[in-house]
Protein backbone atom coordinates (compact mmCIF):
# COMPACT_ATOMS: atom_id res chain seq x y z
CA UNK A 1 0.00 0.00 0.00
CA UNK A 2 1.48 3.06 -1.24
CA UNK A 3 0.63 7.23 -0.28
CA UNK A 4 -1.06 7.53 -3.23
CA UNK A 5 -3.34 4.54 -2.52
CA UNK A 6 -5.29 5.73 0.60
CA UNK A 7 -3.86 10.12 0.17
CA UNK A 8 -6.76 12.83 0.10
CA UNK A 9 -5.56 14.27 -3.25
CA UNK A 10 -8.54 16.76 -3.45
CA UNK A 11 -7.47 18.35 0.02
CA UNK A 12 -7.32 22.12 -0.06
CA UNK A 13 -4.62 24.10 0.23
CA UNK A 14 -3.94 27.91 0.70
CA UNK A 15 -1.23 30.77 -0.93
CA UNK A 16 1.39 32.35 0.88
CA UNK A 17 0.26 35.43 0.37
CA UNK A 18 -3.40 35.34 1.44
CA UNK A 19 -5.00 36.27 4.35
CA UNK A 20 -4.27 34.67 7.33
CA UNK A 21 -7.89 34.79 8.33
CA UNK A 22 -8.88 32.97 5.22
CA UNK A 23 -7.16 30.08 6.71
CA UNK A 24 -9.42 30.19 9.98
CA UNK A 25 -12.61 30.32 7.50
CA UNK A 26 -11.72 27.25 5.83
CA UNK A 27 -10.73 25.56 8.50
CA UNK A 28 -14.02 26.20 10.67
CA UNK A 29 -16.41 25.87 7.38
CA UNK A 30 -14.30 22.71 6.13
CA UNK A 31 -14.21 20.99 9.62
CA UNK A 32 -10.16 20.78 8.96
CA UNK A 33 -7.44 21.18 11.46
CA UNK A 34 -3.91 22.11 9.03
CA UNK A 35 -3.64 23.28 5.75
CA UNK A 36 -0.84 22.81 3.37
CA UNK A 37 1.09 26.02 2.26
CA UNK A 38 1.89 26.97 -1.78
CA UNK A 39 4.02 29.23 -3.34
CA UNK A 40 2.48 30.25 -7.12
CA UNK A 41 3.83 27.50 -8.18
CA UNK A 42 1.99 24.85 -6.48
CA UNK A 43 5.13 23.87 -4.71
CA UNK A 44 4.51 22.87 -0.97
CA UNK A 45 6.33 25.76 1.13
CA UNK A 46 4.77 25.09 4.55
CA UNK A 47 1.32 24.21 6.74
CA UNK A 48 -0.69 26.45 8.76
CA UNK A 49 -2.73 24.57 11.54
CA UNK A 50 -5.56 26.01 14.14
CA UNK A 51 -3.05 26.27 16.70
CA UNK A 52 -1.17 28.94 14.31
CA UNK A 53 -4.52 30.53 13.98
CA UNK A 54 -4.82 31.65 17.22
CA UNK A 55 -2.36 34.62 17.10
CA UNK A 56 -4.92 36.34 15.39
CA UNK A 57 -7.31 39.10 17.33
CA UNK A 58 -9.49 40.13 14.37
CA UNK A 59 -11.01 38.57 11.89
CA UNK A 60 -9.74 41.48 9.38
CA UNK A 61 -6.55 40.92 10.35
CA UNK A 62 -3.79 41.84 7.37
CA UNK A 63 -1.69 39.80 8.78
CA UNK A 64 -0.44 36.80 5.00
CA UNK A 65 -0.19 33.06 6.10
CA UNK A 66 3.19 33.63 5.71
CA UNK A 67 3.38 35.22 8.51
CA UNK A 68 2.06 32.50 10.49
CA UNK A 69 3.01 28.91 8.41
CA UNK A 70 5.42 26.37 9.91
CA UNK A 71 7.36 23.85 8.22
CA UNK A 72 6.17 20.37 7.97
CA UNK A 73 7.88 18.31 10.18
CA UNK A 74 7.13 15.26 7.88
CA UNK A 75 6.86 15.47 3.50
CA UNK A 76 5.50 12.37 2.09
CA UNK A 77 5.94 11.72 -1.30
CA UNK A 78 3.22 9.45 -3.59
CA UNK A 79 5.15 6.74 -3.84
CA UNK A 80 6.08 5.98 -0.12
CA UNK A 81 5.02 2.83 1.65
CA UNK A 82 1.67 4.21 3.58
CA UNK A 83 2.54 1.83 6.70
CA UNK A 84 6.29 3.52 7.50
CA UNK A 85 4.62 6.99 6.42
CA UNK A 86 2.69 6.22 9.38
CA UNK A 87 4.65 5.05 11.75
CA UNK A 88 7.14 7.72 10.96
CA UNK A 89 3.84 10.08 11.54
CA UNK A 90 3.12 8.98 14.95
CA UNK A 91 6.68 9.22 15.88
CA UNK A 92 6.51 12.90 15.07
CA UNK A 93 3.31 13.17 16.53
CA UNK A 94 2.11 14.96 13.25
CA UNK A 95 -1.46 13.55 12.54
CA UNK A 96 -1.48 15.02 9.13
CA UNK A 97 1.68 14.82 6.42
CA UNK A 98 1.59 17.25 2.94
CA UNK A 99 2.55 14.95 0.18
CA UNK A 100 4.55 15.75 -3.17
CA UNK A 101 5.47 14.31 -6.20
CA UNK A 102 9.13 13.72 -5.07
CA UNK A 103 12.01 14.55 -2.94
CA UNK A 104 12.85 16.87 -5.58
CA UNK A 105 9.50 17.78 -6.87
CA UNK A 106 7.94 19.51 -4.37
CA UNK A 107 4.50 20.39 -6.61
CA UNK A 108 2.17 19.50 -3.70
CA UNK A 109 -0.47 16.35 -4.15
CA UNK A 110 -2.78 16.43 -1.19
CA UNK A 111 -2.58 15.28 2.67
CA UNK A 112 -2.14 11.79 3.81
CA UNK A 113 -4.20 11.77 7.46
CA UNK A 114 -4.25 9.34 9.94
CA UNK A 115 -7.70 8.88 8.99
CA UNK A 116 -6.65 7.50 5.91
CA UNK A 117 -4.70 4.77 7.66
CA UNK A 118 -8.08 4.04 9.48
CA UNK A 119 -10.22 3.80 6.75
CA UNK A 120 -8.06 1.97 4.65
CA UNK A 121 -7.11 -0.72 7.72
CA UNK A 122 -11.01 -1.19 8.76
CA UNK A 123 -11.43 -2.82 5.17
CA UNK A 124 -9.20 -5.58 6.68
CA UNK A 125 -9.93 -8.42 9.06
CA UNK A 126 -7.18 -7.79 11.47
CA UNK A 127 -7.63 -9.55 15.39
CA UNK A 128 -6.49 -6.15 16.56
CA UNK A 129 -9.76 -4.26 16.06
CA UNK A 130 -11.31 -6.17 18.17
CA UNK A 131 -8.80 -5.55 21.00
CA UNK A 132 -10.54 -3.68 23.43
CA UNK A 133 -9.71 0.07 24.41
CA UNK A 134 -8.12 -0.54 28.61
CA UNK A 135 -5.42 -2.65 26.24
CA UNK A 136 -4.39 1.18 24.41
CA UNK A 137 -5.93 3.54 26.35
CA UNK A 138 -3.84 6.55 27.90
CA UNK A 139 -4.45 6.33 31.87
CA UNK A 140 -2.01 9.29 32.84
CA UNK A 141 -4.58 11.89 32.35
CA UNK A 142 -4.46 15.46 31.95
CA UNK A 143 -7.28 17.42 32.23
CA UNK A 144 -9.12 20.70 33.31
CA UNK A 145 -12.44 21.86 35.18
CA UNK A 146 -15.72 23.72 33.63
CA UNK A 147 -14.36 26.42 36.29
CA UNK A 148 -10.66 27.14 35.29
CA UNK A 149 -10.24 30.17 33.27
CA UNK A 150 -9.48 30.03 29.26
CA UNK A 151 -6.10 30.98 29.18
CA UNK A 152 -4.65 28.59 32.04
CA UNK A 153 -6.03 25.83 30.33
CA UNK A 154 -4.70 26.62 27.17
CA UNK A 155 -1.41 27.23 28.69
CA UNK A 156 -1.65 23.54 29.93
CA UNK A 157 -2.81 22.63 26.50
CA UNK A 158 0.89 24.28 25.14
CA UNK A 159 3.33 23.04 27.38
CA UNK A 160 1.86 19.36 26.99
CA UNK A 161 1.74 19.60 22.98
CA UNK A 162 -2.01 18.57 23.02
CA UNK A 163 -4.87 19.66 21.02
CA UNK A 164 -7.62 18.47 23.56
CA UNK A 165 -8.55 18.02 26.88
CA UNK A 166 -11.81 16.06 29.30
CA UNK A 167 -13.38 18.43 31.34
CA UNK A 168 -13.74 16.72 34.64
CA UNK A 169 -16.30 17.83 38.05
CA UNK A 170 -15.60 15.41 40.68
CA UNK A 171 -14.30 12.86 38.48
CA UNK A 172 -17.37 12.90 36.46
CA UNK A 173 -16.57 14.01 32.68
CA UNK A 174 -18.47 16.65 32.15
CA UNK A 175 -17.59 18.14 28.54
CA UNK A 176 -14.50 18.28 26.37
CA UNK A 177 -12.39 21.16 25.13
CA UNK A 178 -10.61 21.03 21.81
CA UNK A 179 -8.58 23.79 19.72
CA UNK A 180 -11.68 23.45 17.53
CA UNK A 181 -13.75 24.86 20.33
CA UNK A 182 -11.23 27.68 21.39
CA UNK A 183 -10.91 28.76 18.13
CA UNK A 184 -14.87 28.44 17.14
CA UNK A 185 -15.38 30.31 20.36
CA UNK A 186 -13.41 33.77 19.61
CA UNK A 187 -10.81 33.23 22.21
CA UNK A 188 -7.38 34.38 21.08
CA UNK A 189 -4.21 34.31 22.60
CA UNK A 190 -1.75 36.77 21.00
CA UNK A 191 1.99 37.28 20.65
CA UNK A 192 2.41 39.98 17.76
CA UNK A 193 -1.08 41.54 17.69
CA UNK A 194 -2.89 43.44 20.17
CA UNK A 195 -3.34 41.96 23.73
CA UNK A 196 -7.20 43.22 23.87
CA UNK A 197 -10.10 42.01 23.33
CA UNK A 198 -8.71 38.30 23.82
CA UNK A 199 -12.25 37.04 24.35
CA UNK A 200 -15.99 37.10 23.56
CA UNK A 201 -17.98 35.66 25.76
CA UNK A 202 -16.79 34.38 29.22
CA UNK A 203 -13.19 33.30 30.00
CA UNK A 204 -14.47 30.30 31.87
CA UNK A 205 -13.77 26.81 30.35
CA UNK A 206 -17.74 26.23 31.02
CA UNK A 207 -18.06 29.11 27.98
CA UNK A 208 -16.44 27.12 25.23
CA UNK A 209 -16.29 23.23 26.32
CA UNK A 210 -18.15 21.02 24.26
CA UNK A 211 -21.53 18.79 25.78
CA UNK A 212 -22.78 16.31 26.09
CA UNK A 213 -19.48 14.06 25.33
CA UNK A 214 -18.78 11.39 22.75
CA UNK A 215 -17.49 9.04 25.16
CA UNK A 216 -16.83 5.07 25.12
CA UNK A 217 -16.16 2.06 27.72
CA UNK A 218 -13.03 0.16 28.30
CA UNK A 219 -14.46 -2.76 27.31
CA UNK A 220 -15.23 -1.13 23.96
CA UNK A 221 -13.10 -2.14 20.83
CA UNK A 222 -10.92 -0.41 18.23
CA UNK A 223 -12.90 -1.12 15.27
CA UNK A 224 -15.34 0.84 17.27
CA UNK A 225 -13.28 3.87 18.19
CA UNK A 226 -12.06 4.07 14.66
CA UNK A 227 -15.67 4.11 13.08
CA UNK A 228 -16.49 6.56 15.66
CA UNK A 229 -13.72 8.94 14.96
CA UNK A 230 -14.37 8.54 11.14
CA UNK A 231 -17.59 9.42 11.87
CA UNK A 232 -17.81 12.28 13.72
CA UNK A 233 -14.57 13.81 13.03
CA UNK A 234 -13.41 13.50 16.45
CA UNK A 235 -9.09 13.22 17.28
CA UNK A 236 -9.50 11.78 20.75
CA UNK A 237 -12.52 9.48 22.55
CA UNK A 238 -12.36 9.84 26.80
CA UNK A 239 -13.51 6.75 27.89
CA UNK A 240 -15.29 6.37 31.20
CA UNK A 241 -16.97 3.37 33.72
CA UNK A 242 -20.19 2.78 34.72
CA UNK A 243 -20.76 5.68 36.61
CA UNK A 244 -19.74 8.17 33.70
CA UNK A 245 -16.28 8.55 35.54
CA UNK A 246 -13.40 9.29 33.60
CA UNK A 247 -10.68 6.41 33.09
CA UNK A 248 -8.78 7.09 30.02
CA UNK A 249 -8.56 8.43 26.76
CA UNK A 250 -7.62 7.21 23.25
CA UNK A 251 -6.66 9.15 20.37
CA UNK A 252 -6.29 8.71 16.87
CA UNK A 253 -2.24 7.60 16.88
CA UNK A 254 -3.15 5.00 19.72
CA UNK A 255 -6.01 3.81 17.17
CA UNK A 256 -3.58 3.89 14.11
CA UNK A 257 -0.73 2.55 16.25
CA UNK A 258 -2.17 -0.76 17.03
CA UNK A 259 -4.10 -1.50 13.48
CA UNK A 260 -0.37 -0.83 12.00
């Protein structure tokens, strides 16, 4: 199975020179979380993701995606093997990977997502979807409370390189906050831009979290948390007991990590 096989080749993309807040339309109207950076060319010069996106106050900032693109810690090309694109994914902790024609081509092709790997590995008859979640579940959890305050949390959020959290009241799970949410919500959290007007509504994380919860059981399997993630477009899946009490979480690279 090569990149090309299973790769979104119709995935959007955006121009260096646009708008930055074009990228935050497409992103919230699309339902994506990167897009791949072009020059006029159509050669891949960087990605812009929703964490990028919130540097920006006002949504007529003049501030080009230039301004705010990264490079792509990982380039596929077509003609990779998708299962070490994968792994090498996961490793990198990059859900997403801009693929080109070559190592020296660098005319961009589309985006090879983990959910790719999913869909393309549920067609199969593997033993290990029907492993149940408590065998890949993270138990180390971090997470927040409907009371903390917008900008602590996203703080946490930062310095722990994650792009959601549970929200947790007495160790019932309670909602879930995602960059999605933040940025959906108007909350902004500047560094070259003016410091006011950071938020909309309330700075409480009861303002923006996201209820009731999509949430699954230990016993559950991984063909179901994959189908579920396809499904609703979800990155992560909190899984809780009997009495709705939060005991773990899975995400899509624990998903894509055991199918592989």
């Amino acid at each position: 199975m090569r990149v090309k096989d299973i790769m979104d080749g119709k995935y959007p993309f955006i121009y260096a020179d646009e708008l930055a807040t074009k990228v935050r339309a497409t992103l919230r109207s699309r339902g994506l979380r990167v897009l791949p950076v072009v020059d006029e060319r159509k050669r891949l010069i960087g990605m812009v993701s929703r964490n990028d996106l919130m540097v920006i106050t006002s949504s007529i900032s003049p501030i080009r995606v230039r301004g705010i693109m990264s490079s792509p810690l990982i380039i596929a090309t077509a003609k990779m093997e998708a299962p070490h694109t994968a792994r090498e994914m996961i490793r990198l902790d990059q859900w997403y990977s801009p693929v080109v024609e070559s190592s020296q081509d660098y005319t961009y092709l589309g985006v090879l997502g983990l959910e790719d790997f999913m869909r393309a590995l549920l067609k199969g008859e593997s033993t290990k979807l029907s492993k149940p979640l408590s065998e890949i579940m993270t138990t180390e959890l971090i997470t927040c409370s409907p009371d903390d305050e917008v900008d602590n949390v996203w703080r946490l959020m930062q310095n722990h390189s994650l792009a959601g959290l549970p929200v947790v009241k007495k160790e019932r799970l309670v909602g879930i906050l995602t960059q999605k949410d933040l940025l959906d919500s108007g909350a902004v959290f500047p560094t070259f831009e003016s410091k006011k007007g950071r938020f909309k509504a309330s700075s409480k994380i009861t303002s923006v979290m996201r209820t009731p919860v999509i949430a699954l059981k230990p016993s559950s399997t991984v063909k179901e948390a994959a189908e579920l993630m396809l499904e609703k477009n979800i990155g992560r899946i909190p899984i809780v007991d009997e009495k709705e009490r939060l005991v773990g979480i899975v995400d899509r690279e624990d998903v894509v990590k055991i199918m592989l």
